[in-house]
Protein backbone atom coordinates (compact mmCIF):
# COMPACT_ATOMS: atom_id res chain seq x y z
CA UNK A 1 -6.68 -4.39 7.22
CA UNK A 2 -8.38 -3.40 4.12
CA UNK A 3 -11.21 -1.18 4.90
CA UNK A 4 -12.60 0.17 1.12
CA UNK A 5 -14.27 -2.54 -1.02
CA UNK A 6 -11.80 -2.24 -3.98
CA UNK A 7 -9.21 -2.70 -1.43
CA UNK A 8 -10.23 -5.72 0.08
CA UNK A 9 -11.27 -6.87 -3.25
CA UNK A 10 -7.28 -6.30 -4.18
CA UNK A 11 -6.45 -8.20 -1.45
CA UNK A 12 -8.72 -11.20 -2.91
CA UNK A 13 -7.14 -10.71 -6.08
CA UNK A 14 -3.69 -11.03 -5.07
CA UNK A 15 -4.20 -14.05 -3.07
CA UNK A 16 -5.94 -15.67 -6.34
CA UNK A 17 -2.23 -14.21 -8.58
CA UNK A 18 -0.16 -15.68 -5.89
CA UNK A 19 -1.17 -19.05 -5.63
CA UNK A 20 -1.12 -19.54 -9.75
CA UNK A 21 2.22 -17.57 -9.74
CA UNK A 22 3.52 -19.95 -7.19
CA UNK A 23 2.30 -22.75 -9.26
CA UNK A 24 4.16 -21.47 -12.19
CA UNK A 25 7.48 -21.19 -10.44
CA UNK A 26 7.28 -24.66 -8.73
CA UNK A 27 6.28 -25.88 -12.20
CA UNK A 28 9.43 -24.29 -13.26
CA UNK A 29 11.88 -25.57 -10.98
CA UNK A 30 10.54 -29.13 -11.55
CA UNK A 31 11.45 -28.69 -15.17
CA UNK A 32 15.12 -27.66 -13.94
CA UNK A 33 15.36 -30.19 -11.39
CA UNK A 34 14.88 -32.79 -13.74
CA UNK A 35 17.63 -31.50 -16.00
CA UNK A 36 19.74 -31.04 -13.08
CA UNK A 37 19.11 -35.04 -12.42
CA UNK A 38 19.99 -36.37 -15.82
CA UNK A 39 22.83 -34.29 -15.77
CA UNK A 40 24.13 -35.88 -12.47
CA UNK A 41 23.52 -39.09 -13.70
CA UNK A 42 25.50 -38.55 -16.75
CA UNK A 43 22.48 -39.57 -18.91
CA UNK A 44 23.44 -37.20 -22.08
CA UNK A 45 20.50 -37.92 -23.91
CA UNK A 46 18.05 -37.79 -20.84
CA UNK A 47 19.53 -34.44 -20.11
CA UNK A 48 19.30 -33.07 -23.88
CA UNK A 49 15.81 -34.32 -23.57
CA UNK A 50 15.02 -32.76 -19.94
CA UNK A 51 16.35 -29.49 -21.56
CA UNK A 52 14.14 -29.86 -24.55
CA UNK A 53 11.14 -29.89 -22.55
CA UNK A 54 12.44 -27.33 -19.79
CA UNK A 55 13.32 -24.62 -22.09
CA UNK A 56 9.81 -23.66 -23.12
CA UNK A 57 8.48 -24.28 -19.65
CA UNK A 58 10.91 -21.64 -18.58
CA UNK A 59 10.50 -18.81 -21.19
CA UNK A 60 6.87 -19.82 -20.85
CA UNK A 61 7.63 -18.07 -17.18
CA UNK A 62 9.44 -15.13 -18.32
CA UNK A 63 5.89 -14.57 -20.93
CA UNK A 64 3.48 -14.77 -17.65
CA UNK A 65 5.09 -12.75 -15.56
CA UNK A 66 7.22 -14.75 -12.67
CA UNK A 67 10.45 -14.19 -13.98
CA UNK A 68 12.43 -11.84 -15.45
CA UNK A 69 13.92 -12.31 -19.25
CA UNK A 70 17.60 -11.72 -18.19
CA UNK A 71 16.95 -14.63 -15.25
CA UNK A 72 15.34 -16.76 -17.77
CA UNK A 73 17.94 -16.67 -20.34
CA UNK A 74 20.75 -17.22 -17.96
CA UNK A 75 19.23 -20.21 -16.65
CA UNK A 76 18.49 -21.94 -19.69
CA UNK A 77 22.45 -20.66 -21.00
CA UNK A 78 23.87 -22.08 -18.00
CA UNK A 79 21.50 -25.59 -17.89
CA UNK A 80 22.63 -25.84 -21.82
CA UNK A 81 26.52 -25.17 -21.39
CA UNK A 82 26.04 -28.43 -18.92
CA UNK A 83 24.36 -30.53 -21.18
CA UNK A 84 26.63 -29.88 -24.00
CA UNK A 85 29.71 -30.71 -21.73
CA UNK A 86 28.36 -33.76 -20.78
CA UNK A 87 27.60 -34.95 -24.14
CA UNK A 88 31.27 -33.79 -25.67
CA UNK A 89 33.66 -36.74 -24.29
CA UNK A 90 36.66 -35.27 -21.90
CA UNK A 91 39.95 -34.80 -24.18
CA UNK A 92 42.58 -36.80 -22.67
């Protein structure tokens, strides 16, 4: 256990960063989940919007800290290479 006061102050602090980081990322994967649910249901312009509104929230992640830029980006690549397959009709 933390025996200085900045230490055990530190360990108040974290606590405090963890729970909003954890916030952030659930807020995160809500975003995605909802993309990943209009894309299942072949809703092209629920997905395109889902994506719309996910995007930010995801960058907004990579800006405060909980992920990484290279994690971000590949998400949001991958998530948009769905949506724009869904929306291009399959050639026969």
């Amino acid at each position: 256990m933390a025996n200085t006061e900045s230490a055990k102050k530190r360990v108040r602090s974290n606590e405090r960063r963890t729970a909003v980081n954890r916030a952030r990322v659930s807020r995160i994967r809500t975003f995605i989940k909802k993309v990943e649910a209009a894309l299942a249901t072949g809703d092209a312009g629920a997905a395109r919007e889902a994506l719309r509104a996910a995007e930010p929230e995801i960058m907004r992640g990579v800006t405060r800290g909980v992920l990484h830029q290279n994690t971000a980006s590949r998400k949001v690549s991958r998530l948009a290479k769905r949506v724009k397959a869904l929306a291009v009709p399959p050639s026969a």
